[in-house]
N, C-alpha and C. Protein backbone atom coordinates (compact mmCIF):
# COMPACT_ATOMS: atom_id res chain seq x y z
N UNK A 1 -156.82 -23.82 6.52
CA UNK A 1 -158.13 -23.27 6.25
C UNK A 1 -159.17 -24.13 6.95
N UNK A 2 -159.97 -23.45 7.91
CA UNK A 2 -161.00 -24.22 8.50
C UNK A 2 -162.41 -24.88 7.19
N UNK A 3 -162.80 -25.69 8.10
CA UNK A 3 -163.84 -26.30 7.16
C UNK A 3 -165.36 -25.71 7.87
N UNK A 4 -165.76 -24.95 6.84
CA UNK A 4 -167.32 -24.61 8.07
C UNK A 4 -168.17 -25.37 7.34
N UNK A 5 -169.15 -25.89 7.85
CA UNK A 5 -170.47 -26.58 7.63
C UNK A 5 -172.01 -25.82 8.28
N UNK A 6 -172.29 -25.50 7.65
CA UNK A 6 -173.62 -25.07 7.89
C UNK A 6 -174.61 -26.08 8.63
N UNK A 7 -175.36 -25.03 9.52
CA UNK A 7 -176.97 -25.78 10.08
C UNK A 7 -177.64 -24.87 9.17
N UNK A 8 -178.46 -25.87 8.24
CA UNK A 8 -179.03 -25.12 7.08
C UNK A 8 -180.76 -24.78 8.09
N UNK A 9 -181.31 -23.67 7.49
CA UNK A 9 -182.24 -23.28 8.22
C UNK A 9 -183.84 -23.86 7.01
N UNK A 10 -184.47 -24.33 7.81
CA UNK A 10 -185.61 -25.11 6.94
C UNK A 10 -186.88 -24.51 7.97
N UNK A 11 -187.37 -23.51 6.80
CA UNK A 11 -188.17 -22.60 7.54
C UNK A 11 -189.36 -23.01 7.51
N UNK A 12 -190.20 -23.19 8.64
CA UNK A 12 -191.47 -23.82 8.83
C UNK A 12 -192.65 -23.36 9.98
N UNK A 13 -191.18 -23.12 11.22
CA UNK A 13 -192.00 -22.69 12.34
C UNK A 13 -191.73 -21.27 13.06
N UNK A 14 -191.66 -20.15 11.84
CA UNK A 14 -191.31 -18.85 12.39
C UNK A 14 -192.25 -17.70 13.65
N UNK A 15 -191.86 -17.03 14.16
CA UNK A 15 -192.38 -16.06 14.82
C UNK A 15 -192.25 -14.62 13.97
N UNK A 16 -193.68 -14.19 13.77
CA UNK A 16 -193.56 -12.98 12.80
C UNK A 16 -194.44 -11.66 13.89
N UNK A 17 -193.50 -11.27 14.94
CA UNK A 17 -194.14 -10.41 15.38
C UNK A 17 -194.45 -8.46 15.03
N UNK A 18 -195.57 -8.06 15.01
CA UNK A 18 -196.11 -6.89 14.36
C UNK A 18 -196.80 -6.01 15.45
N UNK A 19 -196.01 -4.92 15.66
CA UNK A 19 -196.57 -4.35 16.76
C UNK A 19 -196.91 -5.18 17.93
N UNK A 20 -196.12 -6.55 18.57
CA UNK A 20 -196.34 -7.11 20.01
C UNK A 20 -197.31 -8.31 19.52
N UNK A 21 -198.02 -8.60 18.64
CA UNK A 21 -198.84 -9.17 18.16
C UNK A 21 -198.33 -10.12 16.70
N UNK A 22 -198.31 -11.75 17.02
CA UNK A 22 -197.65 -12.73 16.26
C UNK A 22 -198.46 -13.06 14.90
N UNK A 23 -198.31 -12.71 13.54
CA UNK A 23 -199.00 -12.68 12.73
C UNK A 23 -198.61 -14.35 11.93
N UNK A 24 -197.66 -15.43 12.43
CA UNK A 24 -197.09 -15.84 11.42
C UNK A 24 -197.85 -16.74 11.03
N UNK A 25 -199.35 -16.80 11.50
CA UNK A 25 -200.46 -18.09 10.61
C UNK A 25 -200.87 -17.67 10.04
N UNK A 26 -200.77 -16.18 9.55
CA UNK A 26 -201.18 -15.56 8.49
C UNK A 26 -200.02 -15.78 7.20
N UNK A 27 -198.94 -15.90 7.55
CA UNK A 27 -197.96 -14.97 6.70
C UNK A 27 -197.55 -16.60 6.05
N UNK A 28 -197.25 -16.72 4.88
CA UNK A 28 -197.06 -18.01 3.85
C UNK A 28 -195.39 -17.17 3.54
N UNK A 29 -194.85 -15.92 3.73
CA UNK A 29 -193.74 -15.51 3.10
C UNK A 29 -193.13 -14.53 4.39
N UNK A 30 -192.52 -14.70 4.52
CA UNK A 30 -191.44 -13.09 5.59
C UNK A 30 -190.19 -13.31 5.08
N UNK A 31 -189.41 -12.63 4.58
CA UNK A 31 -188.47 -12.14 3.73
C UNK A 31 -187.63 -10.89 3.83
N UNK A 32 -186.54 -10.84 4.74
CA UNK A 32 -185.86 -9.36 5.18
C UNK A 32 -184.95 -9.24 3.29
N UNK A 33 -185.12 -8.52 2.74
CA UNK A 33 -184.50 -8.25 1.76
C UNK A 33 -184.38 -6.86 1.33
N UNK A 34 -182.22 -6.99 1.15
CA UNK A 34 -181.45 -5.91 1.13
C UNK A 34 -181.54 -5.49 -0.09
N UNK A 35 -181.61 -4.16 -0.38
CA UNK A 35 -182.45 -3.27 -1.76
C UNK A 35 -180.45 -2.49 -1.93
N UNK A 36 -179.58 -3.06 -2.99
CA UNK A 36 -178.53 -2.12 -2.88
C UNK A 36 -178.33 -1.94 -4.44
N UNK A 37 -178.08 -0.39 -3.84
CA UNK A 37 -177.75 0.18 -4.70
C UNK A 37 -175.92 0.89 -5.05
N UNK A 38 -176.04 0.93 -6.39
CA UNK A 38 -174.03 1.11 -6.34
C UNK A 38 -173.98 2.23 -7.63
N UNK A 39 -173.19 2.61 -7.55
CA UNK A 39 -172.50 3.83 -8.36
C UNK A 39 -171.61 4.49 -8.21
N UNK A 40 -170.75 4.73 -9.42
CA UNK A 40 -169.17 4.81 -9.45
C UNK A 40 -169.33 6.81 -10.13
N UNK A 41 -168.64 7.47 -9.88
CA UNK A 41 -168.21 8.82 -10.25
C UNK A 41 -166.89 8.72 -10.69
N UNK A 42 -166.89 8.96 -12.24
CA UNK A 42 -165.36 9.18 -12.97
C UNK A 42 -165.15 10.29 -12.94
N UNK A 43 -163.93 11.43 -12.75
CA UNK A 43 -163.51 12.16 -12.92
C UNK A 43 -162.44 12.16 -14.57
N UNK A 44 -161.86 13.59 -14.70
CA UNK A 44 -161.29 13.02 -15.78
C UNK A 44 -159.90 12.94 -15.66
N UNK A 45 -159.30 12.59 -14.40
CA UNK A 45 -157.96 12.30 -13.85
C UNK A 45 -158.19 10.65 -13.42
N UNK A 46 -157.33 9.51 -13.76
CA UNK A 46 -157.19 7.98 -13.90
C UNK A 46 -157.31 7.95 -12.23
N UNK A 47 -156.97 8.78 -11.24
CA UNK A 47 -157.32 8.70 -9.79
C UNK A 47 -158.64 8.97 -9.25
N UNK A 48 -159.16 9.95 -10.28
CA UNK A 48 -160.83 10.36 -10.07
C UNK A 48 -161.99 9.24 -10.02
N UNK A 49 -161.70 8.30 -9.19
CA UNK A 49 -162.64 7.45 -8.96
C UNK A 49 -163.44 7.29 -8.13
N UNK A 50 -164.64 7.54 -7.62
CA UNK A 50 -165.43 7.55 -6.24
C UNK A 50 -166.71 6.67 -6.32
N UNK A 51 -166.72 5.46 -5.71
CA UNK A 51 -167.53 4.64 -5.53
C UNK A 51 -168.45 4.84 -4.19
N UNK A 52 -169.42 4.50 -5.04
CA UNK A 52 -170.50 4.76 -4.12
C UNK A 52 -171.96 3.79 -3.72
N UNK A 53 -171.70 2.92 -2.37
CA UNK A 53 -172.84 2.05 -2.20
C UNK A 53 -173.86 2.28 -1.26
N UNK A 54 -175.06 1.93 -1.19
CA UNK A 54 -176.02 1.90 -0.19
C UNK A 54 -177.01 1.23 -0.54
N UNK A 55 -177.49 0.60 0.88
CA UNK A 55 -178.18 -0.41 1.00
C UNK A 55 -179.33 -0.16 2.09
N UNK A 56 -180.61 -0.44 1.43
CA UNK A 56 -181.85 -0.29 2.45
C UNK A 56 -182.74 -1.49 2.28
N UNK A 57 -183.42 -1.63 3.44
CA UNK A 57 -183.94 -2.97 3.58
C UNK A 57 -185.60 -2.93 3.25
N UNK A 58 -186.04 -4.29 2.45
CA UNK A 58 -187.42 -4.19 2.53
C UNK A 58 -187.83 -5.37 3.18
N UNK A 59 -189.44 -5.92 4.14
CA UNK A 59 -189.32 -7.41 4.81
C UNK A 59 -190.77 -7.48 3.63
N UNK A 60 -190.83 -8.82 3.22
CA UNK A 60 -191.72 -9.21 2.06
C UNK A 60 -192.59 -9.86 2.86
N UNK A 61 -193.72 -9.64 2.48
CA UNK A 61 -194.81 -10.28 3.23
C UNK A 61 -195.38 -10.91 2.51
N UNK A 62 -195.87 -12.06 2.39
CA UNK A 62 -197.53 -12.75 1.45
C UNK A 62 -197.81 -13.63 2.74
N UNK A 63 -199.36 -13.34 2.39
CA UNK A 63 -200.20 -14.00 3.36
C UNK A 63 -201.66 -13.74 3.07
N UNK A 64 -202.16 -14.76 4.03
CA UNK A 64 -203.91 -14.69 3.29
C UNK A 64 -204.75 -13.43 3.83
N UNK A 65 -205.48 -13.01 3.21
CA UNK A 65 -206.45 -12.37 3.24
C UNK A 65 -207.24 -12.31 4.44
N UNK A 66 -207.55 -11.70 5.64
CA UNK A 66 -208.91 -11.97 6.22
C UNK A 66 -209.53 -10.58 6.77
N UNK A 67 -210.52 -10.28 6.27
CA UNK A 67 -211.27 -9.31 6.92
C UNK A 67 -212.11 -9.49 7.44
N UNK A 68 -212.49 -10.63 7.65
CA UNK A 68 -213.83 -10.60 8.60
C UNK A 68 -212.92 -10.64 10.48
N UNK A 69 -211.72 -10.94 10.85
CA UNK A 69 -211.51 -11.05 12.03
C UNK A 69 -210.71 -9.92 12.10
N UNK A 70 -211.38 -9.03 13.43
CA UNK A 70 -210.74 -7.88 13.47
C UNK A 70 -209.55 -7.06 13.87
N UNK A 71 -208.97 -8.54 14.13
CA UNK A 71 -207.67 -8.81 14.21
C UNK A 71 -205.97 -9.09 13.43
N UNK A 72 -206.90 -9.08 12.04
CA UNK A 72 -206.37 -9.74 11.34
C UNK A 72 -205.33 -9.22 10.91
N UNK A 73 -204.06 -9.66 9.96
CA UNK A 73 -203.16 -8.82 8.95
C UNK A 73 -203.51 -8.02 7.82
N UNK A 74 -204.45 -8.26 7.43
CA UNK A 74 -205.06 -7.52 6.77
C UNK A 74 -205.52 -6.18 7.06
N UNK A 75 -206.57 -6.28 7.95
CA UNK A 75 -207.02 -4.95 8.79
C UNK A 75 -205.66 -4.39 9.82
N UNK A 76 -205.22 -4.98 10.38
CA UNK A 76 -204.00 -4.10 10.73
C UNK A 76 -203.09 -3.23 9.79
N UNK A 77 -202.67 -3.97 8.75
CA UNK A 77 -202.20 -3.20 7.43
C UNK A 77 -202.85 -1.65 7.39
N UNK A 78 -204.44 -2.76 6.69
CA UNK A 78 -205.65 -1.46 6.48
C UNK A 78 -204.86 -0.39 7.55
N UNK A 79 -205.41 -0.36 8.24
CA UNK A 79 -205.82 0.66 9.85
C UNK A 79 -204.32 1.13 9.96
N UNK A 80 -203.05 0.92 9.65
CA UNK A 80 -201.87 1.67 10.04
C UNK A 80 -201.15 2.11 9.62
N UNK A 81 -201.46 2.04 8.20
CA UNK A 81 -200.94 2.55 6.91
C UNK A 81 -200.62 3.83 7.05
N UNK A 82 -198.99 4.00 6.54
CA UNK A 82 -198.04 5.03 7.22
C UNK A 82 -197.49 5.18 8.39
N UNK A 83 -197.88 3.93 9.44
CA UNK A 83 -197.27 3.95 10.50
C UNK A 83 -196.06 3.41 10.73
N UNK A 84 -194.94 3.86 11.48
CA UNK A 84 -193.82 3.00 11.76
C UNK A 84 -194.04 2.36 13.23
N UNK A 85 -193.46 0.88 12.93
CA UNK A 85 -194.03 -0.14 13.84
C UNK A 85 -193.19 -0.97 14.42
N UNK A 86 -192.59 -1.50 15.47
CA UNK A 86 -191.57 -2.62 15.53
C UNK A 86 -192.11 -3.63 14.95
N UNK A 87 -191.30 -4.48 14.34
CA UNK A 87 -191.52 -5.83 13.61
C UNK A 87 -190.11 -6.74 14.40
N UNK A 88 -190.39 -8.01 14.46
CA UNK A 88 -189.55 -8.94 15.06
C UNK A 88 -189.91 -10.28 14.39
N UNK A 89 -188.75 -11.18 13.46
CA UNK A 89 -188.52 -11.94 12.70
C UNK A 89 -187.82 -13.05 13.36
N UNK A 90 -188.15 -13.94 13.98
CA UNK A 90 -187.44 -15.36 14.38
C UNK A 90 -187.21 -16.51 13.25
N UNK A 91 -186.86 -17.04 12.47
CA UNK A 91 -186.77 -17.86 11.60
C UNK A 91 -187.42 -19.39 12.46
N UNK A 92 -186.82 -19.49 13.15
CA UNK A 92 -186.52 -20.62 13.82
C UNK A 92 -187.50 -20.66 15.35
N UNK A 93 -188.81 -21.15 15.41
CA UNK A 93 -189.41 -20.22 16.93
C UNK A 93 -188.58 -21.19 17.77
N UNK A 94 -188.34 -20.12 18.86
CA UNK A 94 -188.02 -20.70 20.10
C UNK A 94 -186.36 -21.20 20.36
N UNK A 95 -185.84 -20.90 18.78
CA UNK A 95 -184.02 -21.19 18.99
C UNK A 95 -184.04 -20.00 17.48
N UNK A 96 -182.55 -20.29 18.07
CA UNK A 96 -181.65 -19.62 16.67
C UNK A 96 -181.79 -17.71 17.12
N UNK A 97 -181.49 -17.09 16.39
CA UNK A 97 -181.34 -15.64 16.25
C UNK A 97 -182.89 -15.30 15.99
N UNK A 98 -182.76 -13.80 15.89
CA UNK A 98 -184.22 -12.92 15.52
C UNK A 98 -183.69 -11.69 15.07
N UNK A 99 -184.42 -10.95 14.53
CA UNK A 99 -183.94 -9.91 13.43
C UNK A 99 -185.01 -8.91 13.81
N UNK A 100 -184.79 -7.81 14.67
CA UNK A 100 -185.92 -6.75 14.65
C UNK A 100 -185.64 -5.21 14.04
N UNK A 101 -186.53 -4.63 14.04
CA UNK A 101 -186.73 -3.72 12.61
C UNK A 101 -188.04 -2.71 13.05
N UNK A 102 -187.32 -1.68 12.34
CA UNK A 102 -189.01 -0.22 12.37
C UNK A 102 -189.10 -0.71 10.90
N UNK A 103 -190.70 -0.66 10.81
CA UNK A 103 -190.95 -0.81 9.00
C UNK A 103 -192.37 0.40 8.83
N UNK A 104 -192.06 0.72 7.52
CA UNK A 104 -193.44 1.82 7.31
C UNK A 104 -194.50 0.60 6.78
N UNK A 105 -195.70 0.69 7.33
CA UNK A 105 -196.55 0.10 7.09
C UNK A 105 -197.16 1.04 6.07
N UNK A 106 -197.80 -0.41 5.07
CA UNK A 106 -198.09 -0.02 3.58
C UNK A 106 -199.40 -1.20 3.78
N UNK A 107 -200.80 -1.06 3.44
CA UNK A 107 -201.64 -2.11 2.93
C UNK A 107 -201.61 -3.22 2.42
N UNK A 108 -202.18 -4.14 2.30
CA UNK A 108 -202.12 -5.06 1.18
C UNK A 108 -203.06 -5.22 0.29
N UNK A 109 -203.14 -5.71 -0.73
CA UNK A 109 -204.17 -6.03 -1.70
C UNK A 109 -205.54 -5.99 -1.62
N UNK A 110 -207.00 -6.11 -1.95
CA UNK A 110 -208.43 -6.75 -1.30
C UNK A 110 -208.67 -7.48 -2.78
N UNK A 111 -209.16 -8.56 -2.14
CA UNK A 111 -209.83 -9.39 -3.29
C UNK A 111 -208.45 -10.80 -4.32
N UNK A 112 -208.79 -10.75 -5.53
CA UNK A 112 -208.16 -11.48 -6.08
C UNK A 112 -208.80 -12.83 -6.82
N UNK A 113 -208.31 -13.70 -7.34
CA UNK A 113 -208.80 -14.66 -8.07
C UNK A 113 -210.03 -15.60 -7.54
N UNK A 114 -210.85 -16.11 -8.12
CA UNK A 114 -212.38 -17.04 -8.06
C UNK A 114 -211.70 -18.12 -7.32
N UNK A 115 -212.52 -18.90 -6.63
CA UNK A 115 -212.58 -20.15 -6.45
C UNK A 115 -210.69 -20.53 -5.65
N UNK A 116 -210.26 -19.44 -5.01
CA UNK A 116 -208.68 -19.44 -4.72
C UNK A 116 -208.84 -18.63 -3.17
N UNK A 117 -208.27 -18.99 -2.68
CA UNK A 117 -207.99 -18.73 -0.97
C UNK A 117 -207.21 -16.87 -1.99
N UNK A 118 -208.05 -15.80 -1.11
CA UNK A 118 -207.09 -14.38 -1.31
C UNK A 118 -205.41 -14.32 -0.75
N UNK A 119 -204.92 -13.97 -2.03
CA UNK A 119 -203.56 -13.98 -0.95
C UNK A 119 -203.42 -11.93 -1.56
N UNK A 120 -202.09 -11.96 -0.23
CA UNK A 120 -201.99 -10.45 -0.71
C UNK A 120 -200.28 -10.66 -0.32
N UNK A 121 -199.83 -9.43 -0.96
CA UNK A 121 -197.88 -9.55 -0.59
C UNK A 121 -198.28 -7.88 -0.64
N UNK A 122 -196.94 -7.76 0.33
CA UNK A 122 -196.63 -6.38 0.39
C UNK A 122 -195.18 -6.61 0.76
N UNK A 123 -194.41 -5.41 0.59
CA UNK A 123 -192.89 -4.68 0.69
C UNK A 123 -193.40 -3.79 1.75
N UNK A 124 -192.74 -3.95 2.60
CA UNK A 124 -192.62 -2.66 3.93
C UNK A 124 -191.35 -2.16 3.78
N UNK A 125 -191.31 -1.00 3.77
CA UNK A 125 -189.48 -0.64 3.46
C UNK A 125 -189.10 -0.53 5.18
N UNK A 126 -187.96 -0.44 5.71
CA UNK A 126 -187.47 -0.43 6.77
C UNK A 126 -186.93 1.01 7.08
N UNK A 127 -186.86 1.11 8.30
CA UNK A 127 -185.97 2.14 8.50
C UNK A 127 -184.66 2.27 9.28
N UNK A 128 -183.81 2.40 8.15
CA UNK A 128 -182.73 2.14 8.73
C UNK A 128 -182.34 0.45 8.48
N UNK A 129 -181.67 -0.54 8.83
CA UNK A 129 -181.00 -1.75 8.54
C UNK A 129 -181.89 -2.68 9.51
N UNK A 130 -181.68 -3.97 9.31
CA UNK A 130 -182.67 -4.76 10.77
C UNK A 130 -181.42 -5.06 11.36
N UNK A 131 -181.37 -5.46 13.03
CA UNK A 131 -180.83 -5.50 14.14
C UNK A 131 -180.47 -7.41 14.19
N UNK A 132 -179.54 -7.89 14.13
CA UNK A 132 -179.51 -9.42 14.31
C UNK A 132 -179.35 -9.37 16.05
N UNK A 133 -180.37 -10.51 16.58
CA UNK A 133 -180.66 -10.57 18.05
C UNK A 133 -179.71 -11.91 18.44
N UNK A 134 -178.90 -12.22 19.09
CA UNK A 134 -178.85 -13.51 19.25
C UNK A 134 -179.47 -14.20 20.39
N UNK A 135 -179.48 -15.03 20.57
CA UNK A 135 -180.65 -16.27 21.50
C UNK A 135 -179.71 -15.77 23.06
């Protein structure tokens, strides 16, 4: 039995690209996460068993707030809501793999707590699974 050892990934310096455009000094969270679902069909014969899985992806976003630059993640959200968009996920900039993806763009939050930097999170659901890129 081989011995594997991991290069553990210590996420700090990602590339979070959104429509061609790198959002990741916005983004405090990017998160590809698999949504599965399972369910079994009994029949009333001890062979009548039919299992049933599927799995769809959501990428988690939190990040700050900015509307005053018209550039921002925020106003892009705003402005494309319902759009499907390429998204491209590097963990690691500049080494390691990347993970790209169509996602339906959904808004984020406005506003939020006193005296606190705005943050907002959103779920983009995917379409279809994300793509692992290697280097």
């Amino acid at each position: 039995m081989a011995l594997i050892t991991p290069t553990p990934l210590y996420y700090k310096d990602a590339i979070l690209t959104i429509d061609g455009d790198d959002y990741a000094p916005a983004a405090s969270t990017a998160t590809l996460s698999p949504n599965i679902s399972a369910t079994t069909y009994y029949g009333l014969k001890p062979t009548a068993v039919f299992p049933e899985t599927s799995v769809d992806w959501t990428l988690e976003l939190s990040f700050v707030q900015d509307w005053d630059s018209a550039t921002s993640l925020s106003r892009y959200l705003y402005a494309n809501q319902g759009s499907e968009v390429a998204v491209t996920l590097q963990p690691k900039d500049a080494s390691g793999p990347s993970f790209t993806m169509t996602v339906h763009v959904v808004p984020g939050t406005v506003g939020g707590d006193t005296r606190a930097f705005a943050a907002s999170s959103v779920s983009l659901p995917l379409v279809g699974a994300p793509t692992l890129v290697e280097p």
